[in-house]
PDB file of N, CA and C in Angstrom:
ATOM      1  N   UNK A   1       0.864  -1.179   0.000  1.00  0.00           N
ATOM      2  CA  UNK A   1       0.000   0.000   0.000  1.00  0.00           C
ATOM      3  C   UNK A   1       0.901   1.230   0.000  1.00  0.00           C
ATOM      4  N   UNK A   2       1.372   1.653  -1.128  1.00  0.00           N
ATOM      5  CA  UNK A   2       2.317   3.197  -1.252  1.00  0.00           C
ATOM      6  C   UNK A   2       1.331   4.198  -0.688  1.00  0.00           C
ATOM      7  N   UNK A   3       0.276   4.347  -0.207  1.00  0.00           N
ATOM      8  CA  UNK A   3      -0.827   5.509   0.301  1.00  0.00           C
ATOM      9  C   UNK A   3      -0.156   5.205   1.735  1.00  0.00           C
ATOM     10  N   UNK A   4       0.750   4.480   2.639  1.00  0.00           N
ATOM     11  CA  UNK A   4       1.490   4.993   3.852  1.00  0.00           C
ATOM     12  C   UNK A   4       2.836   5.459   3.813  1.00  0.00           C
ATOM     13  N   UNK A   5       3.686   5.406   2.313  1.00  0.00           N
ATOM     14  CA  UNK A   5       4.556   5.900   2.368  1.00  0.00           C
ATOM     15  C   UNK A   5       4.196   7.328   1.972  1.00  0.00           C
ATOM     16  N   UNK A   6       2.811   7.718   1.224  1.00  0.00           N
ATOM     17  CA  UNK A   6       2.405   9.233   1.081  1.00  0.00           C
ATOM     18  C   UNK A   6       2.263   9.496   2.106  1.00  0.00           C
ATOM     19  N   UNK A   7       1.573   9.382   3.116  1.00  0.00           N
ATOM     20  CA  UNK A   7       1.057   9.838   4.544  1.00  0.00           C
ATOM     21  C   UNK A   7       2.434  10.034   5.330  1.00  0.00           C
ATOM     22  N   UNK A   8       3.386   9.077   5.302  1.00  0.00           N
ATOM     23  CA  UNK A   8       4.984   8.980   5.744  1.00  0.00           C
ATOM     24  C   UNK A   8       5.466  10.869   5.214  1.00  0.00           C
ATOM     25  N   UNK A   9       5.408  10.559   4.050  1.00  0.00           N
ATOM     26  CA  UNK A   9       6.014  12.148   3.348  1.00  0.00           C
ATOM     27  C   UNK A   9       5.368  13.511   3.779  1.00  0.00           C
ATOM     28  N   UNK A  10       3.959  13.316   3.909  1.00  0.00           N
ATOM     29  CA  UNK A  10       3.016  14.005   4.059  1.00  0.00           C
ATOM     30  C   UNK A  10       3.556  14.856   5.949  1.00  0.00           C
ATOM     31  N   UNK A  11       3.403  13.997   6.680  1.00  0.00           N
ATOM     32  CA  UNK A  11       4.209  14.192   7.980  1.00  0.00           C
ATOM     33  C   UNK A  11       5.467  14.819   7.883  1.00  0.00           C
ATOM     34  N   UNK A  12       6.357  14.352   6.710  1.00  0.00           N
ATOM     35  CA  UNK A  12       7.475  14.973   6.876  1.00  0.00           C
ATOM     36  C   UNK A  12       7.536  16.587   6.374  1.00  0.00           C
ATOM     37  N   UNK A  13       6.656  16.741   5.881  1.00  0.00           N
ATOM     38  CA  UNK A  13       6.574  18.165   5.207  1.00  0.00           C
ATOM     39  C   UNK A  13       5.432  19.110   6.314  1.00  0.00           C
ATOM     40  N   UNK A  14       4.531  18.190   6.684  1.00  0.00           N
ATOM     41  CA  UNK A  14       3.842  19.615   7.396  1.00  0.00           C
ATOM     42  C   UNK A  14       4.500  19.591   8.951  1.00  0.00           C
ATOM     43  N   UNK A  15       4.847  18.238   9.516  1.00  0.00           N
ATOM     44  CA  UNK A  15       5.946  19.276  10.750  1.00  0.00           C
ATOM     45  C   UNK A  15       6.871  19.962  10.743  1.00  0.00           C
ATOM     46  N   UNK A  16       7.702  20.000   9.350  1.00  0.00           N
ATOM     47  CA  UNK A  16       8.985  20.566   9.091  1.00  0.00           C
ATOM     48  C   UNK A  16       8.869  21.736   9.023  1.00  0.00           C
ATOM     49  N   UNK A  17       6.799  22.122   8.225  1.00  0.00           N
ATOM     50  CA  UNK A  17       6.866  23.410   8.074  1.00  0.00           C
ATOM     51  C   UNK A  17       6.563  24.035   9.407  1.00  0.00           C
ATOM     52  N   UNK A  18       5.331  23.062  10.181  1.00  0.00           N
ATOM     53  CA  UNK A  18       5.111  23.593  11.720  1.00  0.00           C
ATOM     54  C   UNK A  18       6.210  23.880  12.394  1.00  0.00           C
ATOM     55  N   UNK A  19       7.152  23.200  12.882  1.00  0.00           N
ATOM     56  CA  UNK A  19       8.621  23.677  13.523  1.00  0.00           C
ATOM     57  C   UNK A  19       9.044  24.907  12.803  1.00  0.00           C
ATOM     58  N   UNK A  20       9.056  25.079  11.356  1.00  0.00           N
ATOM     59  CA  UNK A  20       9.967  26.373  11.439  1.00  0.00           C
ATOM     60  C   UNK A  20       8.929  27.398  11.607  1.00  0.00           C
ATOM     61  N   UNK A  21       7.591  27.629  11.846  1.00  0.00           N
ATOM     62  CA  UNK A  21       6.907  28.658  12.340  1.00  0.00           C
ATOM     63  C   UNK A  21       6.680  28.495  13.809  1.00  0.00           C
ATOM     64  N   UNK A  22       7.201  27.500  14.526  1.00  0.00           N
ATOM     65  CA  UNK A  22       6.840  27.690  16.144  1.00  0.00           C
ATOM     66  C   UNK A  22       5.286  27.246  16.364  1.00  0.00           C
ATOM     67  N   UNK A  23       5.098  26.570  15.479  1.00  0.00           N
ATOM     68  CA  UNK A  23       3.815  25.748  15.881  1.00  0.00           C
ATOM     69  C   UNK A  23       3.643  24.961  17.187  1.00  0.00           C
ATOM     70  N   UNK A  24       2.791  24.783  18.214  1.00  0.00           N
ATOM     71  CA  UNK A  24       2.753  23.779  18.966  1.00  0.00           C
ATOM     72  C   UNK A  24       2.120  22.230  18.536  1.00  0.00           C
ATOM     73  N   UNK A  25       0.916  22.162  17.496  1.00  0.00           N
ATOM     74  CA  UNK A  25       0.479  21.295  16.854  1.00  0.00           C
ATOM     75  C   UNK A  25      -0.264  21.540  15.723  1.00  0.00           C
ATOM     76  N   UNK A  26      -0.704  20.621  14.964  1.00  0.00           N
ATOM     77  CA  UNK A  26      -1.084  20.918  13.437  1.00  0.00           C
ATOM     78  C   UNK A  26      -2.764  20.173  13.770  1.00  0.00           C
ATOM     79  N   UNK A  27      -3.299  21.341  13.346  1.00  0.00           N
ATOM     80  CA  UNK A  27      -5.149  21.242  13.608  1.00  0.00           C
ATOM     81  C   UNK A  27      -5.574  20.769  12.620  1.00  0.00           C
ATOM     82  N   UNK A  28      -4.777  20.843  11.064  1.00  0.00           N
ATOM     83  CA  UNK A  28      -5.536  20.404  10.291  1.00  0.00           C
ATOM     84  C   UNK A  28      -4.937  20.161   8.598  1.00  0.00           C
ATOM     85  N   UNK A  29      -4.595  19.241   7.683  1.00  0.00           N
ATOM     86  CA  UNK A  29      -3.814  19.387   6.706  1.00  0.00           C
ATOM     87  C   UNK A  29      -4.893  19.039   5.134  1.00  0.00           C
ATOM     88  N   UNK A  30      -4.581  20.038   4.407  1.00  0.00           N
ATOM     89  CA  UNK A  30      -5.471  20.043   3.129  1.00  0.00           C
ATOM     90  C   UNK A  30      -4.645  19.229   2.296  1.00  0.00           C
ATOM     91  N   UNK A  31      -5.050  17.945   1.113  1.00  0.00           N
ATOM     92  CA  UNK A  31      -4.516  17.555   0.475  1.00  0.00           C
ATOM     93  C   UNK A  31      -5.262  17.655  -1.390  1.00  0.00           C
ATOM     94  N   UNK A  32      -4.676  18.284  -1.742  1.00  0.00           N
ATOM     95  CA  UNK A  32      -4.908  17.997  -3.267  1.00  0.00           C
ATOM     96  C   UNK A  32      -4.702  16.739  -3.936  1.00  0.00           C
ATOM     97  N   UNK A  33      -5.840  16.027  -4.365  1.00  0.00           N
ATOM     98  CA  UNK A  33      -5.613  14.840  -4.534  1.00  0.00           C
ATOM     99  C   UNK A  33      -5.985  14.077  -6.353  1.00  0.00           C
ATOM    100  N   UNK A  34      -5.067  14.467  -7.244  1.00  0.00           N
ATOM    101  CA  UNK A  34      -5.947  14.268  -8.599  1.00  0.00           C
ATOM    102  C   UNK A  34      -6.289  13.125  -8.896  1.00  0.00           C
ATOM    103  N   UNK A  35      -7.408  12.857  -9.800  1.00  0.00           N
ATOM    104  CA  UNK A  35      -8.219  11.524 -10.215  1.00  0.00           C
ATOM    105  C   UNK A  35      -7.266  10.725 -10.905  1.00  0.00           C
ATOM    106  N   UNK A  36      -5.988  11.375 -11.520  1.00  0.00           N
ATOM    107  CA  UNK A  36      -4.761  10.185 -12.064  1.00  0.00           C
ATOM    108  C   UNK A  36      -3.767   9.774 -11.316  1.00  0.00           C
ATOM    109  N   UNK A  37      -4.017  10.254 -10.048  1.00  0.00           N
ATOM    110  CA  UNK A  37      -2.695  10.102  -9.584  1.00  0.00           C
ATOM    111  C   UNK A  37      -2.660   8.828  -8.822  1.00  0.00           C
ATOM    112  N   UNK A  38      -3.484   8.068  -8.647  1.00  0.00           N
ATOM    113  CA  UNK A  38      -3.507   6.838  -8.533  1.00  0.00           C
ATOM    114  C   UNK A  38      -3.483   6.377  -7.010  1.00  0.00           C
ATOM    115  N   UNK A  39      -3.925   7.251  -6.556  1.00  0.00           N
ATOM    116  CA  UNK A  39      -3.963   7.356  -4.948  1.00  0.00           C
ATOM    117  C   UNK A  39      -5.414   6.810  -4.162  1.00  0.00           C
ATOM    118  N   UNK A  40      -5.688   5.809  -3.747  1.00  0.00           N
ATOM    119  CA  UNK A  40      -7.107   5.589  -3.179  1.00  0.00           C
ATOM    120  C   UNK A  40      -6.995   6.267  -1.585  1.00  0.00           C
ATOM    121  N   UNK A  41      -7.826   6.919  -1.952  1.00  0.00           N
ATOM    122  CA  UNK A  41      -8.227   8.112  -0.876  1.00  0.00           C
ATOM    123  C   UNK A  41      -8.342   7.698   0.472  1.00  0.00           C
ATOM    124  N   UNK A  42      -9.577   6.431   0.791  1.00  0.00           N
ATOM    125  CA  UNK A  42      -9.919   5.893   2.128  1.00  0.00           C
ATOM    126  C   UNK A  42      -8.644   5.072   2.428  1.00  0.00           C
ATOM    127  N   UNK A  43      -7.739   4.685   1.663  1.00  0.00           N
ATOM    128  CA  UNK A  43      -6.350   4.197   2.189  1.00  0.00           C
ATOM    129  C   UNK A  43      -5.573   4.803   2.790  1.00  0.00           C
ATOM    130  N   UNK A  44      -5.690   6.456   1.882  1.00  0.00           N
ATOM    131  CA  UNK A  44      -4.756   7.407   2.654  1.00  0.00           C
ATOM    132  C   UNK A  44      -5.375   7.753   3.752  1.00  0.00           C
ATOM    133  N   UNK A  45      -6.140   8.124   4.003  1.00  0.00           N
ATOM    134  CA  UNK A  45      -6.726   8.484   5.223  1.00  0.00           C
ATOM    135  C   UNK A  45      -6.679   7.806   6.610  1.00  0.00           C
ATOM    136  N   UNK A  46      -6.685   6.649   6.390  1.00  0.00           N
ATOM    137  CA  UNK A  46      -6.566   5.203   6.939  1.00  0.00           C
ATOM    138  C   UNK A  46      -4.460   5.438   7.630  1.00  0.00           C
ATOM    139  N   UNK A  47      -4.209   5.501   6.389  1.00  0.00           N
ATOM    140  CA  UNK A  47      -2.476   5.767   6.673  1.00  0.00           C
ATOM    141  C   UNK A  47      -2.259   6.873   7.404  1.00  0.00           C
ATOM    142  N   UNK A  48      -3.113   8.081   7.040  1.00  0.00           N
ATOM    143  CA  UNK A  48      -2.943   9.580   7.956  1.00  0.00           C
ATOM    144  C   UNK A  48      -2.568   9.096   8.866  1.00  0.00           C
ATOM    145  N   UNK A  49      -3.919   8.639   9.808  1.00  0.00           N
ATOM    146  CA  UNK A  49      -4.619   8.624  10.961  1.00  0.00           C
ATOM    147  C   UNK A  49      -3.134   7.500  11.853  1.00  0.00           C
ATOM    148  N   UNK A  50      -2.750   6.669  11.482  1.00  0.00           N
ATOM    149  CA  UNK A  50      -1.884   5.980  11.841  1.00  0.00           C
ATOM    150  C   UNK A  50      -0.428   6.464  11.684  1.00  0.00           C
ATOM    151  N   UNK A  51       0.254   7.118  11.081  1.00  0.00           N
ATOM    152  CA  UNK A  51       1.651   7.947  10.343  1.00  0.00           C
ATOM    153  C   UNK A  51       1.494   8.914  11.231  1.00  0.00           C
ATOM    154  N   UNK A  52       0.326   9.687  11.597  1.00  0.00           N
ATOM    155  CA  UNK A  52       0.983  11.351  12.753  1.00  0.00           C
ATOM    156  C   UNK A  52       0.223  10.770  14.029  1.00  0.00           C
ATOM    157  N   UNK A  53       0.356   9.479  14.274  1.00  0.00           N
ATOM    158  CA  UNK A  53       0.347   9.204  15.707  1.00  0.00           C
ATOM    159  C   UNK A  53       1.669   9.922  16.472  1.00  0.00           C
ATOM    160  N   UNK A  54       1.398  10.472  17.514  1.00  0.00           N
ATOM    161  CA  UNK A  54       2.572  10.378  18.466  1.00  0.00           C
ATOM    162  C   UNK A  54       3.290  12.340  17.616  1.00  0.00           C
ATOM    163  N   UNK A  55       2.354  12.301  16.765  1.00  0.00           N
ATOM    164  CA  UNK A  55       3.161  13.591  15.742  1.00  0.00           C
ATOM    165  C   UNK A  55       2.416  15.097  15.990  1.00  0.00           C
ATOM    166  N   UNK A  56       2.965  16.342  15.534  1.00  0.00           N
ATOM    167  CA  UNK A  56       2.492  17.484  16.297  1.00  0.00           C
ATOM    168  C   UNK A  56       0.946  17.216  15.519  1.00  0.00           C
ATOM    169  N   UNK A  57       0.895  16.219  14.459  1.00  0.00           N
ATOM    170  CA  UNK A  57      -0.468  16.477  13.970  1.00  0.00           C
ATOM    171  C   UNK A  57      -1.522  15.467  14.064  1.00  0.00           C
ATOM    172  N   UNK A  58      -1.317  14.575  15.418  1.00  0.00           N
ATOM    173  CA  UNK A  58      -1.929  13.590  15.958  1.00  0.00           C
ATOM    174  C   UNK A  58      -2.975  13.704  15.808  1.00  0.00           C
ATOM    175  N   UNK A  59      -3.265  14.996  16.244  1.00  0.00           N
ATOM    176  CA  UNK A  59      -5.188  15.308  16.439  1.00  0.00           C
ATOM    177  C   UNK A  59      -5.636  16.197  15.128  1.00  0.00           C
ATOM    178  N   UNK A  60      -4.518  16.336  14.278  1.00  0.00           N
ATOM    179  CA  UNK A  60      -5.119  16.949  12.496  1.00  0.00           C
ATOM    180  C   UNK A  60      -6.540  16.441  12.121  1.00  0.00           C
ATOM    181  N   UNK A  61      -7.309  17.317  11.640  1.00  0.00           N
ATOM    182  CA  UNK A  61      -8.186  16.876  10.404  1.00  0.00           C
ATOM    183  C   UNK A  61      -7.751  16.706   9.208  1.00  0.00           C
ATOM    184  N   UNK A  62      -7.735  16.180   8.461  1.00  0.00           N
ATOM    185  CA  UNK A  62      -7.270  15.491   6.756  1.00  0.00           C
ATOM    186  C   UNK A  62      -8.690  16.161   6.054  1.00  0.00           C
ATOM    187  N   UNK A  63      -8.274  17.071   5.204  1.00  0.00           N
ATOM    188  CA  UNK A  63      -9.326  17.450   4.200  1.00  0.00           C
ATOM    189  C   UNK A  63      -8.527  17.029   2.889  1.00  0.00           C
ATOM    190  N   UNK A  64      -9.162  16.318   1.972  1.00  0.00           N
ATOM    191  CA  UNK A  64      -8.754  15.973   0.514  1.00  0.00           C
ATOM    192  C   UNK A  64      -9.729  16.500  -0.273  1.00  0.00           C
ATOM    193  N   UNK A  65      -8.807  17.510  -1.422  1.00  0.00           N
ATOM    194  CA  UNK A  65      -9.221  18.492  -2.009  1.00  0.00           C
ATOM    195  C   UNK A  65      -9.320  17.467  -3.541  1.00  0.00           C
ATOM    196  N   UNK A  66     -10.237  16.699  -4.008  1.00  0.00           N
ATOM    197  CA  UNK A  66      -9.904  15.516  -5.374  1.00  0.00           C
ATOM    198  C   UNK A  66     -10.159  16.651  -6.471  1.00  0.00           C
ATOM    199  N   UNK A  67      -9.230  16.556  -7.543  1.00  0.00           N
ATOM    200  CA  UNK A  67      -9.300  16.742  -8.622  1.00  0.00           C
ATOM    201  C   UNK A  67      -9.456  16.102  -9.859  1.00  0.00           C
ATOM    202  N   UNK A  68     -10.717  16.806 -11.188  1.00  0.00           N
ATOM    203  CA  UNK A  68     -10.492  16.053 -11.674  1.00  0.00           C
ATOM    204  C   UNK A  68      -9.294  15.694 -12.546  1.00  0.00           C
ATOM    205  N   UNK A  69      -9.285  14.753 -13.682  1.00  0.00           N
ATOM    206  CA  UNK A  69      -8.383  13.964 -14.294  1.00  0.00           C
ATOM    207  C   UNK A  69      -8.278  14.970 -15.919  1.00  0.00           C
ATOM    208  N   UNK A  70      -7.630  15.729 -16.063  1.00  0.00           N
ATOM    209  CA  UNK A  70      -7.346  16.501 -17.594  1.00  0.00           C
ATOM    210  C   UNK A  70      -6.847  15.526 -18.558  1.00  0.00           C
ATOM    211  N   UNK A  71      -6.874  15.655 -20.222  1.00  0.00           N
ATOM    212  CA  UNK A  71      -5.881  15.571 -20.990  1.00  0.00           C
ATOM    213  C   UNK A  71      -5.990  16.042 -22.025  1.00  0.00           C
ATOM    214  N   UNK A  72      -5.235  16.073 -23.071  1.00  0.00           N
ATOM    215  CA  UNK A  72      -5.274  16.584 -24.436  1.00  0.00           C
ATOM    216  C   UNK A  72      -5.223  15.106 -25.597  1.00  0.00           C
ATOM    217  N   UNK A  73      -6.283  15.430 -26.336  1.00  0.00           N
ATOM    218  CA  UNK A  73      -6.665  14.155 -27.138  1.00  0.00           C
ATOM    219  C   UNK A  73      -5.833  15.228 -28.185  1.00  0.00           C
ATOM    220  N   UNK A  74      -4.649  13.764 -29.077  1.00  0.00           N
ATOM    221  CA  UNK A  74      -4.426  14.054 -30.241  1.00  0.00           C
ATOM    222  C   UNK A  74      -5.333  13.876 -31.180  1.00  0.00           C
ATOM    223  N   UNK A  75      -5.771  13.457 -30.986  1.00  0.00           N
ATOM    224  CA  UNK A  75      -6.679  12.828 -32.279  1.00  0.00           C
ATOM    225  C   UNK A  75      -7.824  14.301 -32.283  1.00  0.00           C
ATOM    226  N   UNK A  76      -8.330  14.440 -31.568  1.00  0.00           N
ATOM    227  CA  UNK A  76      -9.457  15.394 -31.339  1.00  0.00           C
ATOM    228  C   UNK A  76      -9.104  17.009 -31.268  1.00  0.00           C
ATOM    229  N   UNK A  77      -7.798  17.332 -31.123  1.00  0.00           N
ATOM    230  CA  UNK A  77      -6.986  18.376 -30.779  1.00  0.00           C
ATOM    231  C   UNK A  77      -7.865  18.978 -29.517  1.00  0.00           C
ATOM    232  N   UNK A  78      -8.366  18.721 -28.372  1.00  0.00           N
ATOM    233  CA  UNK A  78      -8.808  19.486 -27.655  1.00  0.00           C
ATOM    234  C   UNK A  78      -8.522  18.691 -26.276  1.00  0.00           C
ATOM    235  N   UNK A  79      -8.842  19.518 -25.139  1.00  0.00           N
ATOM    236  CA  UNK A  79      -8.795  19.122 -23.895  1.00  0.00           C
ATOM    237  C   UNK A  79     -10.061  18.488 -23.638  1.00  0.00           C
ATOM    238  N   UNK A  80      -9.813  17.280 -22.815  1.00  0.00           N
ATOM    239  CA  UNK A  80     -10.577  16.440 -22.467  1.00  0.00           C
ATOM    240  C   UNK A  80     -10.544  15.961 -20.892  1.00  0.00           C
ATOM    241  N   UNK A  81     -11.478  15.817 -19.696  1.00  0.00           N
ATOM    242  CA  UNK A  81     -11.380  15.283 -18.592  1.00  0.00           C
ATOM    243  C   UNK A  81     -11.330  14.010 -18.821  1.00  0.00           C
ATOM    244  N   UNK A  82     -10.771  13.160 -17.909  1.00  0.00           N
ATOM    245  CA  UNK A  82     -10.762  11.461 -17.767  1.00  0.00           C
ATOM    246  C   UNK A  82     -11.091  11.180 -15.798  1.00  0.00           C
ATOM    247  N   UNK A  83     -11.596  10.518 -16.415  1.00  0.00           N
ATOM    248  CA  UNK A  83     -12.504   9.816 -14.965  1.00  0.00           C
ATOM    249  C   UNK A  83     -10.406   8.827 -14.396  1.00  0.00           C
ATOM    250  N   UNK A  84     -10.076   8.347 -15.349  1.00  0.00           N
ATOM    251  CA  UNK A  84      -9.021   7.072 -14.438  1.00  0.00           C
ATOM    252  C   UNK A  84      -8.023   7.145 -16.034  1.00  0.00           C
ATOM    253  N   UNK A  85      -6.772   6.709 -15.304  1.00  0.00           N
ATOM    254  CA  UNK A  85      -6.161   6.096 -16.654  1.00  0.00           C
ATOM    255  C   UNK A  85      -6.284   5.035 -17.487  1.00  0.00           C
ATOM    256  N   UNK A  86      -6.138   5.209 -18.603  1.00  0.00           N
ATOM    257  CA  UNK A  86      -6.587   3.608 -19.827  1.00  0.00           C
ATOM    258  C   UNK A  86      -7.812   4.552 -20.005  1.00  0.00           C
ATOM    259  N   UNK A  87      -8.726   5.276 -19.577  1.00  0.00           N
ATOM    260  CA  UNK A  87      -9.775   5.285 -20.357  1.00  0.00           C
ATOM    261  C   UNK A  87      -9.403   6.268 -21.971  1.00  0.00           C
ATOM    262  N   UNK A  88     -10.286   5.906 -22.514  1.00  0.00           N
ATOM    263  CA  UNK A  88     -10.097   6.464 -23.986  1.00  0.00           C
ATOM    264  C   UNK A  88     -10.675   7.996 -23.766  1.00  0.00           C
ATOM    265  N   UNK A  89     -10.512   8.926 -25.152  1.00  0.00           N
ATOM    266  CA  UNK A  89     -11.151   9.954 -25.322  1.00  0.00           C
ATOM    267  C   UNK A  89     -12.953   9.975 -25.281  1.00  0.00           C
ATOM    268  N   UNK A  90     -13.577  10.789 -23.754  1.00  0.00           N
ATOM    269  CA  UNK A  90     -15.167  10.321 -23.725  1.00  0.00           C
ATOM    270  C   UNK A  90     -15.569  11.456 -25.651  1.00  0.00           C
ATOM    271  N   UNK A  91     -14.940  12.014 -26.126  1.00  0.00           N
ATOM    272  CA  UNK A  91     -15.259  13.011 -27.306  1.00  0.00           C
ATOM    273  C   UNK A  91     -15.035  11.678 -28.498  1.00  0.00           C
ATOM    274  N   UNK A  92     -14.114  11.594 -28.854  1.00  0.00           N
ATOM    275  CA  UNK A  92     -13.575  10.461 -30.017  1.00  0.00           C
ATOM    276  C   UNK A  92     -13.418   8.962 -30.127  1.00  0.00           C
ATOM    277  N   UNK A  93     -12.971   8.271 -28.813  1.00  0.00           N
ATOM    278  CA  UNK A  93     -13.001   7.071 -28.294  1.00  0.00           C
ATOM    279  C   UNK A  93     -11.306   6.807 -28.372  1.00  0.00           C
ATOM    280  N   UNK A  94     -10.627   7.997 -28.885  1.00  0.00           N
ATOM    281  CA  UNK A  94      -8.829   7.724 -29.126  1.00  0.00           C
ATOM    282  C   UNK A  94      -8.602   7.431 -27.430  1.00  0.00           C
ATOM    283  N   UNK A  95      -7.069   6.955 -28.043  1.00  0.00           N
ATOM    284  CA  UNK A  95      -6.555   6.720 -26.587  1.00  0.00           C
ATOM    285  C   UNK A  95      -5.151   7.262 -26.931  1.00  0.00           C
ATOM    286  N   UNK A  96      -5.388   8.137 -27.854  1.00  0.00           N
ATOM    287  CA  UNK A  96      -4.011   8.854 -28.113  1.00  0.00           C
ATOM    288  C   UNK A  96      -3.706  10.077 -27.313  1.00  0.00           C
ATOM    289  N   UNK A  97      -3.701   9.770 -25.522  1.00  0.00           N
ATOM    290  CA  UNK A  97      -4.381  11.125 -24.901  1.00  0.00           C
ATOM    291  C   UNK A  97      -2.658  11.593 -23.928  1.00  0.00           C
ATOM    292  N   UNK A  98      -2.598  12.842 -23.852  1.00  0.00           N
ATOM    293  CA  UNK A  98      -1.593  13.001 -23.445  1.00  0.00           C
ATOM    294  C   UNK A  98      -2.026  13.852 -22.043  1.00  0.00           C
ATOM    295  N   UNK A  99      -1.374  13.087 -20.472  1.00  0.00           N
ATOM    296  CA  UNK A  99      -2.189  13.798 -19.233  1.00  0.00           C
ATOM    297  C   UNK A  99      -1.375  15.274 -18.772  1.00  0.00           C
ATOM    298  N   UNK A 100      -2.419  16.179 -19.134  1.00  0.00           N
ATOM    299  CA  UNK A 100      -2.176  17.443 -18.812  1.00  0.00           C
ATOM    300  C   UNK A 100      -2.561  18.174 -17.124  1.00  0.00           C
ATOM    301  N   UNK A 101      -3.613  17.297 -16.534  1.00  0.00           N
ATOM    302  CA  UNK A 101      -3.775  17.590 -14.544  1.00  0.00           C
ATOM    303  C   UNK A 101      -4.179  16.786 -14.335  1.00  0.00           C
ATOM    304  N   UNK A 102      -4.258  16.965 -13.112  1.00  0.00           N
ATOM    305  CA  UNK A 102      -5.123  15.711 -12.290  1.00  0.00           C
ATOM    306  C   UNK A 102      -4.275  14.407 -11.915  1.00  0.00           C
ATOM    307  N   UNK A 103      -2.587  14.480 -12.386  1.00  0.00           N
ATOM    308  CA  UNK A 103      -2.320  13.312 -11.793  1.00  0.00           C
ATOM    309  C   UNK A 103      -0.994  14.009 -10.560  1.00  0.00           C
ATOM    310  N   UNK A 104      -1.665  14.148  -9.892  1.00  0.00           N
ATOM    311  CA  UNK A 104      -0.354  14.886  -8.826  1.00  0.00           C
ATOM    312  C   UNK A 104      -1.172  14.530  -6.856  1.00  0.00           C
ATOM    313  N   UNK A 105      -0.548  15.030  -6.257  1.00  0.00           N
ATOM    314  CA  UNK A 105      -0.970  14.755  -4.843  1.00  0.00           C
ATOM    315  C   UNK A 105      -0.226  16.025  -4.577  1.00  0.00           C
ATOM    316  N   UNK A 106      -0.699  17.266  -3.166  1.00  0.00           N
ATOM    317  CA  UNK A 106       0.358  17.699  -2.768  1.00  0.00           C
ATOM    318  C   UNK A 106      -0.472  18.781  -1.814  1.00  0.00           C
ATOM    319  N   UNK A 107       0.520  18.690  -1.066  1.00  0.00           N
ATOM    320  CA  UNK A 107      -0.418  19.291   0.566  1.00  0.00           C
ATOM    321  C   UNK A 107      -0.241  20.659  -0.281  1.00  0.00           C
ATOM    322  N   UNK A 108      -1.951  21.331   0.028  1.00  0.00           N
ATOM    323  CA  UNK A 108      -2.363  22.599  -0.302  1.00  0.00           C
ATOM    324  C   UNK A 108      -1.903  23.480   0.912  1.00  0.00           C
ATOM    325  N   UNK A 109      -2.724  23.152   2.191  1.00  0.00           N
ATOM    326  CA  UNK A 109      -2.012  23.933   2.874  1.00  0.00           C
ATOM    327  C   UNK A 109      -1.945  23.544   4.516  1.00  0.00           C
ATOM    328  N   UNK A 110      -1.722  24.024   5.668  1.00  0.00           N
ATOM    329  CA  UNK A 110      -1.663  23.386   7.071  1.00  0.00           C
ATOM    330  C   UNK A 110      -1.884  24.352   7.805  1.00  0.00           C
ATOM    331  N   UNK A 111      -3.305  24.119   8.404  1.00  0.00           N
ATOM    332  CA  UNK A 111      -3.274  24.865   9.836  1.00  0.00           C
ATOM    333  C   UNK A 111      -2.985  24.587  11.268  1.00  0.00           C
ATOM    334  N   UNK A 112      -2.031  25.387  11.739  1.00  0.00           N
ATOM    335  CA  UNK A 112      -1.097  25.236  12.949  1.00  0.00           C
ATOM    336  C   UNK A 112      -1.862  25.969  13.978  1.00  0.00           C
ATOM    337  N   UNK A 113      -1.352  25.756  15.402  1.00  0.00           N
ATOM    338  CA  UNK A 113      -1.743  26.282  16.669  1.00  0.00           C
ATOM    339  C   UNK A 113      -0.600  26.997  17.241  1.00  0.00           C
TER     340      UNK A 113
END
C-alpha cells in the first residue's frame, strides 16, 4: 500500500513546516488529490490517521481536495477530462491522450496552533 509511504512524506513536510513557524500542533492538513494520480483516498486516510500518531499532527483533520483527471486528445486536438487512466477519449473514443492535470498529490495547505 504506497498511500502509507504518502502519509509517511506528508508528515514529513507539514511538521517541518510547523517547527519552522513555532507551531505547537497541526489542527488540520489540506490535500490535493488528482483523479490520475492513482492514490485511493480511504487508504490514505486510513495511513494519515496511523503515520501522525505520536506527531504534532496527531489530532489533524485530513481534508482531501480531489481533482479532476485533464488531458489533451491528439486525435481530437482538444482538452478532455478522464474519470481514471486507460480510459479512452469520452469526445472520439482515441486513446491517443496526453495527461495534462489531475495526476499529482500535494499538501495545499496546514493549519497550525
Amino acid at each position: 500500500m504506497h498511500e502509507m509511504a504518502l502519509a509517511e512524506s506528508v508528515r514529513e513536510i507539514v511538521e517541518e513546516t510547523a517547527r519552522t513557524q513555532g507551531a505547537r500542533r497541526i489542527a488540520a492538513v489540506r490535500l490535493e488529490v488528482g483523479a490520475l494520480a492513482q492514490v485511493e483516498t480511504a487508504a490514505l486516510r486510513f495511513a494519515f490517521e496511523v503515520v501522525m500518531q505520536g506527531s504534532l499532527a496527531a489530532q489533524a483533520r485530513l481534508e482531501i481536495v480531489e481533482v479532476d483527471g485533464q488531458a489533451w486528445c491528439m486525435s481530437c486536438s482538444r482538452p478532455v477530462a478522464l474519470a481514471r487512466r486507460g480510459d479512452g477519449c469520452p469526445q472520439c473514443g482515441s486513446f491517443q491522450l496526453q495527461v495534462s492535470g489531475g495526476d499529482r498529490m500535494r499538501v495545499l495547505d496546514i493549519e497550525i496552533e
